[in-house]
N, C-alpha and C. Protein backbone atom coordinates (compact mmCIF):
# COMPACT_ATOMS: atom_id res chain seq x y z
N UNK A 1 -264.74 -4.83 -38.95
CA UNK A 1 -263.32 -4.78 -38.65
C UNK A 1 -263.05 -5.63 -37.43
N UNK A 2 -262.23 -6.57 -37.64
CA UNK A 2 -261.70 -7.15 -36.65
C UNK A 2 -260.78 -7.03 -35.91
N UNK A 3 -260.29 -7.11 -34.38
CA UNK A 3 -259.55 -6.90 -33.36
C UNK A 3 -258.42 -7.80 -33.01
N UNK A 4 -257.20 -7.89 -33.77
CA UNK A 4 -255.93 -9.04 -33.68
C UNK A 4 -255.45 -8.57 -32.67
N UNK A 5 -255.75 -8.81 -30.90
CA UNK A 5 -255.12 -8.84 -30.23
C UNK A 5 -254.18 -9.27 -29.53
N UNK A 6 -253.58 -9.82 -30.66
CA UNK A 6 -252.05 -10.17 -30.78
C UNK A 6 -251.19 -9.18 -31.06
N UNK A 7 -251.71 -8.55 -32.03
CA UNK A 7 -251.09 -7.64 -33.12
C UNK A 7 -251.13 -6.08 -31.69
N UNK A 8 -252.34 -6.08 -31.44
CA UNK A 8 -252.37 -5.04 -30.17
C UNK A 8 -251.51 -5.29 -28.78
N UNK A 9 -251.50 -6.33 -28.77
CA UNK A 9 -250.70 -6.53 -27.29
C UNK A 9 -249.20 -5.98 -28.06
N UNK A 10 -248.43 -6.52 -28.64
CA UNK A 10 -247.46 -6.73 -29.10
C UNK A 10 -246.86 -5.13 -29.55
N UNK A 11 -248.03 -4.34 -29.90
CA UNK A 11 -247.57 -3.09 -30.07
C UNK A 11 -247.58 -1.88 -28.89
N UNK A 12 -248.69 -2.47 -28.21
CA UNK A 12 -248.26 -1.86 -26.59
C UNK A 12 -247.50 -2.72 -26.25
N UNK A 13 -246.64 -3.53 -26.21
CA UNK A 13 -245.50 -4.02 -25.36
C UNK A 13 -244.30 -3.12 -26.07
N UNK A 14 -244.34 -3.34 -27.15
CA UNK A 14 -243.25 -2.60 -27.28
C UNK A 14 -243.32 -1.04 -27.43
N UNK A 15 -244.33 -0.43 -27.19
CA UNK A 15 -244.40 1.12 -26.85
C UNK A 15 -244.27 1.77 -25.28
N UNK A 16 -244.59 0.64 -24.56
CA UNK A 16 -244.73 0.89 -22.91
C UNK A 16 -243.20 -0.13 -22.43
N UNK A 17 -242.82 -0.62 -23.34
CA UNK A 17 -241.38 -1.83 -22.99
C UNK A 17 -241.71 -2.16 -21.96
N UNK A 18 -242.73 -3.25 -21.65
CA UNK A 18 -243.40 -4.24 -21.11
C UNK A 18 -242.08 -5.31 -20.84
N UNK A 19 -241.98 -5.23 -19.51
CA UNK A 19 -241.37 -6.67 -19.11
C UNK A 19 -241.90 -7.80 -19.21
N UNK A 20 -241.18 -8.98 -19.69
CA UNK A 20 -241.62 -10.58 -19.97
C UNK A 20 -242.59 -10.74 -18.61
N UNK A 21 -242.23 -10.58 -17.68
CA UNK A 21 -242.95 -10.66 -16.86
C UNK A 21 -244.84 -10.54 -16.99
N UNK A 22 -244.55 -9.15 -17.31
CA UNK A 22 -246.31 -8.57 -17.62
C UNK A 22 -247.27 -9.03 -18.43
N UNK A 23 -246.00 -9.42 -19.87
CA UNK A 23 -246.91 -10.48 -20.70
C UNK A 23 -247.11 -11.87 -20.28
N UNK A 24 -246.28 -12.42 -19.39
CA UNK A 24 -246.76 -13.80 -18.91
C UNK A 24 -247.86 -13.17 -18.07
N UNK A 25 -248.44 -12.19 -17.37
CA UNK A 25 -249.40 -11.93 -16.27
C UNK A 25 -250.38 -11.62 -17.42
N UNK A 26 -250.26 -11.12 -18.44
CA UNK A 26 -251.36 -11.20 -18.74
C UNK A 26 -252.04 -12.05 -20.17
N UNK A 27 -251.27 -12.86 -20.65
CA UNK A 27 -251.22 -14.20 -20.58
C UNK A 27 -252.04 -15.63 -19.75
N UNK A 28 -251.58 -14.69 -18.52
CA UNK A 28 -252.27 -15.97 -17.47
C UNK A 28 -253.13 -15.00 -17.19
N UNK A 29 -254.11 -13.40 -17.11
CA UNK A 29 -255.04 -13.44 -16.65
C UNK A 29 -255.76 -13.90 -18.33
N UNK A 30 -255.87 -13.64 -19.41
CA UNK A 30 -256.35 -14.43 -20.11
C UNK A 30 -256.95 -16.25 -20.31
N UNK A 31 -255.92 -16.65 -19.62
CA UNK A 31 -256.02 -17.96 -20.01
C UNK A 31 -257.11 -18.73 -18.18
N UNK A 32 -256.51 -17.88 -17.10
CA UNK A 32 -257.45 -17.95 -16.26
C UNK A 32 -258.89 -17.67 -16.52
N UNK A 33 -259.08 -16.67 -17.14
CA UNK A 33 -260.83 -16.07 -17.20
C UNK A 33 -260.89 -17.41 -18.30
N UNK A 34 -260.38 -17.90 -19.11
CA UNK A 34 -260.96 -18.78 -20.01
C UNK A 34 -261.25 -20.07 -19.42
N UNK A 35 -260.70 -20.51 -18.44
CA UNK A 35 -260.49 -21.28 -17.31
C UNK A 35 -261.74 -21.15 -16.90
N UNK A 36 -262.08 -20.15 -15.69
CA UNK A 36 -263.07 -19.64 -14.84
C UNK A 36 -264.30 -19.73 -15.97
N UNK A 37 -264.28 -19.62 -16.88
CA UNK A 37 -265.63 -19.43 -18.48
C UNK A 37 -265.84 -20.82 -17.84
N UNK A 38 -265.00 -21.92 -18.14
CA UNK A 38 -265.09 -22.89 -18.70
C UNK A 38 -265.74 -23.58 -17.42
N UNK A 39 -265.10 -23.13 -16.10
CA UNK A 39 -265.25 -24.18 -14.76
C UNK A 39 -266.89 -23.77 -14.54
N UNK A 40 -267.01 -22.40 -15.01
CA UNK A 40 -268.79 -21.94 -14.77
C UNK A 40 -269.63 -23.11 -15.40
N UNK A 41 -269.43 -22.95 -16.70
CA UNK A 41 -270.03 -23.98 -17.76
C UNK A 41 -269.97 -25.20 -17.25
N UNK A 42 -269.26 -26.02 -16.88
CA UNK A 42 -268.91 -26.98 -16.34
C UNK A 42 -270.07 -27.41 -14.99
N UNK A 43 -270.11 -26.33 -14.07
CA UNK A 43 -271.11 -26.16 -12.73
C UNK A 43 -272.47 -26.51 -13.13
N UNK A 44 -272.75 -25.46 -14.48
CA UNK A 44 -274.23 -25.30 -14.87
C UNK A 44 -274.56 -26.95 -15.35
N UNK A 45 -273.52 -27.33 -16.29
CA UNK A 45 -273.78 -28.73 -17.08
C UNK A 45 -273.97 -29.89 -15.31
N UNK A 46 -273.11 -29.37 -14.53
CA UNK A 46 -273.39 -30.30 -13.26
C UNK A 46 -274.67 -30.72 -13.08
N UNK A 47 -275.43 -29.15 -12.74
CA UNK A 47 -276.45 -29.48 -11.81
C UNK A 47 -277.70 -29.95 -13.13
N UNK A 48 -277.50 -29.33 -13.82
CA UNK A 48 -278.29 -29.77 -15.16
C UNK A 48 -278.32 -31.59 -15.03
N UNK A 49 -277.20 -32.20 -15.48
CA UNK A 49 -277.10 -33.27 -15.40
C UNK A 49 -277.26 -34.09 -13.99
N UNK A 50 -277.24 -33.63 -12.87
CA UNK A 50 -277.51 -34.21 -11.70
C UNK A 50 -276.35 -34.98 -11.00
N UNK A 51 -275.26 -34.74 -11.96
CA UNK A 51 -273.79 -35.25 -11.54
C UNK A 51 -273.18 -34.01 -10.74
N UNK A 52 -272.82 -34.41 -9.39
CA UNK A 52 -272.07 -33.47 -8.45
C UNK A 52 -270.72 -33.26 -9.67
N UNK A 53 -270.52 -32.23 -9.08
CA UNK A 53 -269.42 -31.70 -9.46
C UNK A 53 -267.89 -32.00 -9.57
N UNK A 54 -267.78 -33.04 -8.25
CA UNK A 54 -266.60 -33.49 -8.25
C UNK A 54 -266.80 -34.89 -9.05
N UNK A 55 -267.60 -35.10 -9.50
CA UNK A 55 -267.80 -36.93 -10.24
C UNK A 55 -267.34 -36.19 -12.07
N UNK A 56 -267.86 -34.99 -12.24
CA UNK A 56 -267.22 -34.62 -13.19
C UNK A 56 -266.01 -33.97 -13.47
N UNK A 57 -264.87 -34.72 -14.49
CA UNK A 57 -263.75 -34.83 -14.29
C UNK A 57 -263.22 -33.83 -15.29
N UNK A 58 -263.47 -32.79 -15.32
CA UNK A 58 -262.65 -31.79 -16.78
C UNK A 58 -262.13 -30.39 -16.16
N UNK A 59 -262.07 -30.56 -14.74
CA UNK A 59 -261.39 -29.11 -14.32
C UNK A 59 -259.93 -28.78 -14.78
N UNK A 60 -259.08 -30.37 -14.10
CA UNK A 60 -257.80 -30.40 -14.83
C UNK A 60 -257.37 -30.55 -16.53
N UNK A 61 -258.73 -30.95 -17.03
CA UNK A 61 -258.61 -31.09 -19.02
C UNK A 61 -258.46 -29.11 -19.13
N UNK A 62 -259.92 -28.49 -18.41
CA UNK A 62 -259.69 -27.29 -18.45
C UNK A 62 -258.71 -26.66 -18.61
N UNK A 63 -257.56 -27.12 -17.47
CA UNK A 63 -256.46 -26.08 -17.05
C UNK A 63 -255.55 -26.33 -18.22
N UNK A 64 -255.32 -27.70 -18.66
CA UNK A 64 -254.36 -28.43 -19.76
C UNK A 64 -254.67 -27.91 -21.00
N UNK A 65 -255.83 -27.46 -21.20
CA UNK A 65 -256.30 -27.11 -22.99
C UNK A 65 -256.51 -25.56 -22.84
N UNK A 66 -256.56 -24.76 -22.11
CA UNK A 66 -256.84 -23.47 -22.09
C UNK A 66 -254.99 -22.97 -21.84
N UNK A 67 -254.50 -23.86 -20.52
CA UNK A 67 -253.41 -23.34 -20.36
C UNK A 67 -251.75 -23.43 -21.28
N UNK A 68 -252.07 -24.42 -22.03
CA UNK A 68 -250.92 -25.01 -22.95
C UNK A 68 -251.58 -25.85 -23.81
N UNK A 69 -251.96 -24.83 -24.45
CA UNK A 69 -252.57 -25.17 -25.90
C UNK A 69 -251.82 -26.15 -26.85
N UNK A 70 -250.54 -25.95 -26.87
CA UNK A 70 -249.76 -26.40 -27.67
C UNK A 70 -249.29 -27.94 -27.59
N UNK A 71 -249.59 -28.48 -26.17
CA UNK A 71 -249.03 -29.57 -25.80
C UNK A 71 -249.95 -30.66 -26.41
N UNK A 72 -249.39 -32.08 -26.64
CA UNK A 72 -250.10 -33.09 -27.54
C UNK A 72 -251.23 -33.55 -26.21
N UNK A 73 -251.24 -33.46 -24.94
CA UNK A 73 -252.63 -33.88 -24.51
C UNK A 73 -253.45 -33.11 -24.38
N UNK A 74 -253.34 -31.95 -25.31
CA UNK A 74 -254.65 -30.64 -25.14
C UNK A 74 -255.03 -31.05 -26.41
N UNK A 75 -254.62 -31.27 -27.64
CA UNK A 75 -255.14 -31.77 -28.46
C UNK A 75 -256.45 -32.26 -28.42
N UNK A 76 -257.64 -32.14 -29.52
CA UNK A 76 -258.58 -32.51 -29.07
C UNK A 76 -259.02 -34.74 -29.29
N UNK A 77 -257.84 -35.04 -29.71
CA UNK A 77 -257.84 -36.85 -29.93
C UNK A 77 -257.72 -37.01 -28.40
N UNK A 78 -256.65 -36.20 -27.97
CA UNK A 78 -256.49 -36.49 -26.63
C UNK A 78 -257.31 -36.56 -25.81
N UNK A 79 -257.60 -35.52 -26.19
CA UNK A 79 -258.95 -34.52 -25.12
C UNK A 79 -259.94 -35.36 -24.76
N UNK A 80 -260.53 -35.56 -25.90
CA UNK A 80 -261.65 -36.28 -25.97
C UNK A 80 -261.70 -38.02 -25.95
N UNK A 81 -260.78 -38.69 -26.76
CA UNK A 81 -260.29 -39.53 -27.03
C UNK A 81 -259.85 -40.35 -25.25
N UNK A 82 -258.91 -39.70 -24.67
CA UNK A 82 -258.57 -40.18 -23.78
C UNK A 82 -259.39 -40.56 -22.40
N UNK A 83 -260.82 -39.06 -22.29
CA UNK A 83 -261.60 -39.12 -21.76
C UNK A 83 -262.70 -41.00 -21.48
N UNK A 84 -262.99 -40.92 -22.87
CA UNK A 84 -263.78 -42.18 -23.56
C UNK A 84 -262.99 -43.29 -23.16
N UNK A 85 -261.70 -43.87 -23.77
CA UNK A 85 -261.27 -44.84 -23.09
C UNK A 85 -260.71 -45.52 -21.48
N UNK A 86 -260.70 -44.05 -21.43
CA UNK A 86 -260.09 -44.11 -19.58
C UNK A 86 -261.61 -44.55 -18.79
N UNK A 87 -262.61 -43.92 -19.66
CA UNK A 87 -264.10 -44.63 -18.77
C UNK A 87 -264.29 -45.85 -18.96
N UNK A 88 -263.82 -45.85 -20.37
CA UNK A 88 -264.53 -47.01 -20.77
C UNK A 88 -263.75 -48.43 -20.57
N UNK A 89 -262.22 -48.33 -19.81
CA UNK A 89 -261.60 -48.90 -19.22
C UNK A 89 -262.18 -49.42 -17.66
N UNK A 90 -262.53 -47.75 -17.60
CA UNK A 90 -262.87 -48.11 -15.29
C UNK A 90 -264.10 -49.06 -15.65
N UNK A 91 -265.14 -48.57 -16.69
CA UNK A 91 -266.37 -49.22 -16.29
C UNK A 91 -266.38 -51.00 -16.85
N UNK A 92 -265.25 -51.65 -17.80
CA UNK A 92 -264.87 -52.93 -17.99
C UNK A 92 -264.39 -53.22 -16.71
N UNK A 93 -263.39 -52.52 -15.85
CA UNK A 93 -263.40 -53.36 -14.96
C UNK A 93 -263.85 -53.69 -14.02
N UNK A 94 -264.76 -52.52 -13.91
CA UNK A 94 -266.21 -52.35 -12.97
C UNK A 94 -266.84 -53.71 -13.02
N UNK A 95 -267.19 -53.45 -14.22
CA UNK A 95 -268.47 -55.15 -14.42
C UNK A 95 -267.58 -56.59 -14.46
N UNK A 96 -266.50 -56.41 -14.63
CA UNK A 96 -265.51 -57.65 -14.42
C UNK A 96 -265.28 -57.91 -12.96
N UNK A 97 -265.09 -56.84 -12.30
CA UNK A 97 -264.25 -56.59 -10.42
C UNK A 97 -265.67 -56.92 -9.56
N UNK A 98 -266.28 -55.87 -10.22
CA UNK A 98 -267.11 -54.82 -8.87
C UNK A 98 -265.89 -53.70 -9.01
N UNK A 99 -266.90 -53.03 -7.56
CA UNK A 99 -266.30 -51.52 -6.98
C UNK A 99 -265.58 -52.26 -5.75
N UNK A 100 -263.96 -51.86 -5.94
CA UNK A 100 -263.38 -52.38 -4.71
C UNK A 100 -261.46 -51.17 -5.06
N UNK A 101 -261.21 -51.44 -4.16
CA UNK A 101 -259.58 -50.78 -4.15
C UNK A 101 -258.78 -51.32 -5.39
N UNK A 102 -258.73 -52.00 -5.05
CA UNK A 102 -258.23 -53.02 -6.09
C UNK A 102 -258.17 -52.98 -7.53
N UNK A 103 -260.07 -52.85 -7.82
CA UNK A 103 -260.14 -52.34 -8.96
C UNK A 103 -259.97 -51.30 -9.77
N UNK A 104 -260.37 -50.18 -8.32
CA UNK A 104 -260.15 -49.06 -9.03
C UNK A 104 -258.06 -48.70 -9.21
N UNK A 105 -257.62 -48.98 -8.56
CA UNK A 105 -256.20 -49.26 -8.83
C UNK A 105 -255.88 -49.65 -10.33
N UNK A 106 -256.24 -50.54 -10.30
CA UNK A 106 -256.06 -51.85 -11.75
C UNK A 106 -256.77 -51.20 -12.95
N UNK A 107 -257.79 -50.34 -12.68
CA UNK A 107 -258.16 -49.87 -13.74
C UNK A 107 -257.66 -48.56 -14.45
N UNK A 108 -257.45 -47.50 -13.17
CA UNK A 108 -256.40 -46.88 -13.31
C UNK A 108 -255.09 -46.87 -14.09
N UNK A 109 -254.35 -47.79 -13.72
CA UNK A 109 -252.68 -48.61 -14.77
C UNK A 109 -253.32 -48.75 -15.77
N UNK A 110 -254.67 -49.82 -15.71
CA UNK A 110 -254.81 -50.49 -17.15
C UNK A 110 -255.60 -48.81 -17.99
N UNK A 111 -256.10 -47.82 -18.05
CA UNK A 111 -256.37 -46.57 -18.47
C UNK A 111 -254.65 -46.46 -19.03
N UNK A 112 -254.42 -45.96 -18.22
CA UNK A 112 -252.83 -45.09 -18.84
C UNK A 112 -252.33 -45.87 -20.29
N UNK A 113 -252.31 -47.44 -19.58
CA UNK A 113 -251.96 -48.60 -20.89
C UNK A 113 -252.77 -47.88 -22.41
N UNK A 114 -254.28 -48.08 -22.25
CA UNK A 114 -254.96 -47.76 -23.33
C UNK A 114 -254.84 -47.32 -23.94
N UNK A 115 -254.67 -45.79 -22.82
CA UNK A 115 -254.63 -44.72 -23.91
C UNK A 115 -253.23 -44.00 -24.56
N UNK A 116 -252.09 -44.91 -23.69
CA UNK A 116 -250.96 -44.84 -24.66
C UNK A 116 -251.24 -45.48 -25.76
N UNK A 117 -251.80 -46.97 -25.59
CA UNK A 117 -251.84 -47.40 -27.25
C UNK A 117 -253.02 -47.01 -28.02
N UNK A 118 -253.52 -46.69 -27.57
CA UNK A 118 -254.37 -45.39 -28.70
C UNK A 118 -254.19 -44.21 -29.17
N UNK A 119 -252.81 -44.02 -28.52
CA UNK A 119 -252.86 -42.27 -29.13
C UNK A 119 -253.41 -41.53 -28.34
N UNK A 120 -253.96 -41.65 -27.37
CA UNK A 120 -254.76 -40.86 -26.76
C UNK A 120 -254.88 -40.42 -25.14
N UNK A 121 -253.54 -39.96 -25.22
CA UNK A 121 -253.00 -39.98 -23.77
C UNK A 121 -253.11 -38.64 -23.38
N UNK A 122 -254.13 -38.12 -22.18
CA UNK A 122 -254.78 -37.59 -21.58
C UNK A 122 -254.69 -37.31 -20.10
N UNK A 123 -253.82 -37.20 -18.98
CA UNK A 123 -253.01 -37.32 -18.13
C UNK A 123 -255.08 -36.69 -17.20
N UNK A 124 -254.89 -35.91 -17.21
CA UNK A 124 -256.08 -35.50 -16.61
C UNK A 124 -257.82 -36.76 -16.48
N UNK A 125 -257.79 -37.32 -17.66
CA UNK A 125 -258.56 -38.42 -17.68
C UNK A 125 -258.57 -40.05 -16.93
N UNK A 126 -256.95 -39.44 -16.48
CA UNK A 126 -256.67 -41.10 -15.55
C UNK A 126 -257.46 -40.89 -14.28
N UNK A 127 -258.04 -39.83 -13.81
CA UNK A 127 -259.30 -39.70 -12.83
C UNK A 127 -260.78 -40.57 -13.08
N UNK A 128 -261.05 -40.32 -14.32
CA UNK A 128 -262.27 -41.40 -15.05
C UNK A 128 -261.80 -42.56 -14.23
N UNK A 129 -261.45 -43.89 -14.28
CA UNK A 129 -261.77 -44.70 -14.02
C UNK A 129 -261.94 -45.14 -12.37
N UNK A 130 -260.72 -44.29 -11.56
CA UNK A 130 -260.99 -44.42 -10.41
C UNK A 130 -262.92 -43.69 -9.98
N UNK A 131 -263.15 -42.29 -10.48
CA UNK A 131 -264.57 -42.13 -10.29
C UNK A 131 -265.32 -43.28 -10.54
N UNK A 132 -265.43 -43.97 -11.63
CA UNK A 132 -266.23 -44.96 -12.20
C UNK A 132 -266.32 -45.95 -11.12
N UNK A 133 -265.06 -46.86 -10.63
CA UNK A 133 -265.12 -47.86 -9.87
C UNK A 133 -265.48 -47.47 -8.28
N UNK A 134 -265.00 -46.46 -8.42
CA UNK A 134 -265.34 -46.09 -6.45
C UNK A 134 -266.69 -45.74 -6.42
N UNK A 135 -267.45 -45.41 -7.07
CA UNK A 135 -268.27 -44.39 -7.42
C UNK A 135 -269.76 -45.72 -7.72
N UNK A 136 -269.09 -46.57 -8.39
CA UNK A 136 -269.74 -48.09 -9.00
C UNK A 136 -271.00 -47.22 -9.83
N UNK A 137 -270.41 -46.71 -11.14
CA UNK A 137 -271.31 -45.15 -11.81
C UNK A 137 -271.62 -46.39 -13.18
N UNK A 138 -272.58 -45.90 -13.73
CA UNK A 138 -273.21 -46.46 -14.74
C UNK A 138 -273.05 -46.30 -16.21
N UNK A 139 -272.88 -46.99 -16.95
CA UNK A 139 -272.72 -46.95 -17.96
C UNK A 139 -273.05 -45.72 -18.94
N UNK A 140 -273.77 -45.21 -18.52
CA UNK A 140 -274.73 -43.69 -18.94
C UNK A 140 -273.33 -42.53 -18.69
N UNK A 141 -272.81 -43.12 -17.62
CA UNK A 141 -271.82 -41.72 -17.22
C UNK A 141 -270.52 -41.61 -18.57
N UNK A 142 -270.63 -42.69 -19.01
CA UNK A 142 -269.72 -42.38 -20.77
C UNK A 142 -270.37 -41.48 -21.10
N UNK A 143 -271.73 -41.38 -21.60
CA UNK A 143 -272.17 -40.43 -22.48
C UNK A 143 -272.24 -39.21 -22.09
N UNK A 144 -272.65 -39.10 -21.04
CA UNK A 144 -273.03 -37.75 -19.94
C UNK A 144 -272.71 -38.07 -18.62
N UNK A 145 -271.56 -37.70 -18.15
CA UNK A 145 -270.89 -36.44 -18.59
C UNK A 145 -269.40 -36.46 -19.22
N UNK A 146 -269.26 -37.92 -19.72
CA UNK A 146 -268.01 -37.65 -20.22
C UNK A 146 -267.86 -37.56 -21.61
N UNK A 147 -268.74 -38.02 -22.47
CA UNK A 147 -268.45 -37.58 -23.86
C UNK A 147 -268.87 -36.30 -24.03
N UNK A 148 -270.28 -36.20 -23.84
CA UNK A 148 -270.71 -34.71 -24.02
C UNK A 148 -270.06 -33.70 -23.54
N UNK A 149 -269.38 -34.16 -22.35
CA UNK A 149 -268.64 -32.75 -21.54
C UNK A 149 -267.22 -32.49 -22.09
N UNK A 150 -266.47 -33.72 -22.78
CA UNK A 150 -265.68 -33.53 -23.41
C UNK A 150 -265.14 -33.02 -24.41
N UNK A 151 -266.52 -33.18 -25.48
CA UNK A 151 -266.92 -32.64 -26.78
C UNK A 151 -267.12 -31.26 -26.76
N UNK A 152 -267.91 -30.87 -25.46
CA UNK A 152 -267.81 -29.29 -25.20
C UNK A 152 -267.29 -28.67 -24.94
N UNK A 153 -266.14 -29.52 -24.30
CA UNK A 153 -265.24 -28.79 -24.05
C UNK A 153 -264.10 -28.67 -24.90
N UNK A 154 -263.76 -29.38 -25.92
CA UNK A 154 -263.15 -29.24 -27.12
C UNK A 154 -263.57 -28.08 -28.04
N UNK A 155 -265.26 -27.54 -27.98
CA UNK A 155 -265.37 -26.73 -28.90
C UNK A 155 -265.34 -25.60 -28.00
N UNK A 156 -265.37 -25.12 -26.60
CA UNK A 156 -265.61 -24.13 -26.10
C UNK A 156 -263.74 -24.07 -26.19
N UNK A 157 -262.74 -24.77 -26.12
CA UNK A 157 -261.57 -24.36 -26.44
C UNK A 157 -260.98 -23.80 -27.81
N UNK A 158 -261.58 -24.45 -28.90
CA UNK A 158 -261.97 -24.46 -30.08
C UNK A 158 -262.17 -22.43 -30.33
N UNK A 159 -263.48 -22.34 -29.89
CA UNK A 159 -263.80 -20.89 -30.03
C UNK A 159 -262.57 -19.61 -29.18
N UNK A 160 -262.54 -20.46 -27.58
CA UNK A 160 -261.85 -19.37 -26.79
C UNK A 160 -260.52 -18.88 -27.60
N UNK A 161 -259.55 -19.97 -28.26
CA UNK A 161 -258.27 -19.77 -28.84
C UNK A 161 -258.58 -19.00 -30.11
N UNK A 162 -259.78 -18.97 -30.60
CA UNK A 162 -260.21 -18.62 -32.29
C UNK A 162 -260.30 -17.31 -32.04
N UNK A 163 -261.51 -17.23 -31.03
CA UNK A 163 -262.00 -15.90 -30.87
C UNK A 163 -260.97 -14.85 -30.18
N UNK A 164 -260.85 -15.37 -28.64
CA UNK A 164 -260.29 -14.37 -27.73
C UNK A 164 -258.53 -14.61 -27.88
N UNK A 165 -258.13 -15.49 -27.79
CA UNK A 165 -256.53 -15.11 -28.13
C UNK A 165 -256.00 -15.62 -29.86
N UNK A 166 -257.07 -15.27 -30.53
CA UNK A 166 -257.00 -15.04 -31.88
C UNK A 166 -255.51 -16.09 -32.11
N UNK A 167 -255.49 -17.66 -31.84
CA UNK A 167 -254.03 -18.63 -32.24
C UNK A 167 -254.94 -19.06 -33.00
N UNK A 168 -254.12 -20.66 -33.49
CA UNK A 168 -254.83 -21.99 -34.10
C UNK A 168 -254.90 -23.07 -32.57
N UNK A 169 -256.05 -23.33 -33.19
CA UNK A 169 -255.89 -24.40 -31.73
C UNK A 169 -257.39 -25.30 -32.72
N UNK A 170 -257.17 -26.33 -32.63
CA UNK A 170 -256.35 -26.90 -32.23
C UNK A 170 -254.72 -27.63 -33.53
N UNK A 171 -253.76 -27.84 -32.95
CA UNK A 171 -252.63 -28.32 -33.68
C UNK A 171 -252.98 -29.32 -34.97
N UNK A 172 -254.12 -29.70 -34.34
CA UNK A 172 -254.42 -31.28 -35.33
C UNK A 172 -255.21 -31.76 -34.68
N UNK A 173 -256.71 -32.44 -35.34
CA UNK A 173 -257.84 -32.83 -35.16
C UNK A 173 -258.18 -34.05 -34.45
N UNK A 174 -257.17 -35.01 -35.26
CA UNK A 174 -256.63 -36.21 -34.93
C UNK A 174 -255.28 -36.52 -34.51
């Protein structure tokens, strides 16, 4: 037997006449602990991978795909999608520039460009390229930690919305 705690919230709200209020609080302590799941996971994959923590960029994807599921850059094209080109933007202009202000600037604009014309606009991922160029990070950092961490984090959103707040998530694949 399964637990639609949708179906349960919804019937204690309206047996206890729960102010809007309470369900946005608990709402957001839901979507926080899924948050906090995710930023743990995130730590462990850090030190695992040997990438500090702040070079990996998915705290704010975190907050965007756990917290507003519904919006087109939680999507997982976005998600993931936007991640990949926004690197794969900083690190072209990496090997074109060098690591300088400049570049990482320029690569930055030229990210946003991309991944509007790809579909794959990712507001949280316009961090990728400035890491990349300031950082002068290696080609390796596409794969790990930004595809893999991306990908995981698409399916650990994937499960949290399936399992614990029993929605659809995601809207569309592509």
């Amino acid at each position: 037997m399964s637990l639609d705690w949708r179906k349960l919230a919804e019937k204690v709200r309206s047996r206890a006449g729960l102010h809007p209020m309470a369900e946005a609080t608990a709402a957001g302590v839901v979507a926080g602990a899924g948050a906090a799941i995710a930023i743990f996971a995130m730590e462990w994959f850090s030190r695992a991978s040997h990438y500090p923590l702040f070079i990996i960029p998915f705290a704010t994807s975190i907050v965007l795909v756990i917290g507003s599921p519904e919006a087109e850059p939680a999507q997982p094209r976005a998600l993931i999608g936007g991640h990949v080109v926004s690197t794969i933007t900083g690190l072209v202009l990496l090997k074109l520039t060098g690591p300088h202000a400049c570049a990482a600037a320029a690569a930055v604009g030229l990210a946003v460009l991309a991944m509007y014309l790809t579909g794959t606009f990712h507001p949280p991922a316009g961090i990728n390229p400035l890491l990349v160029v300031s950082n002068h990070l290696p080609w390796s950092f596409l794969l790990a930690p930004v595809l893999t961490g991306a990908v995981l984090l698409a399916v650990f959103a994937y499960v949290w919305h399936r399992w614990v707040g029993r929605r659809k998530w995601p809207q569309r694949w592509l």
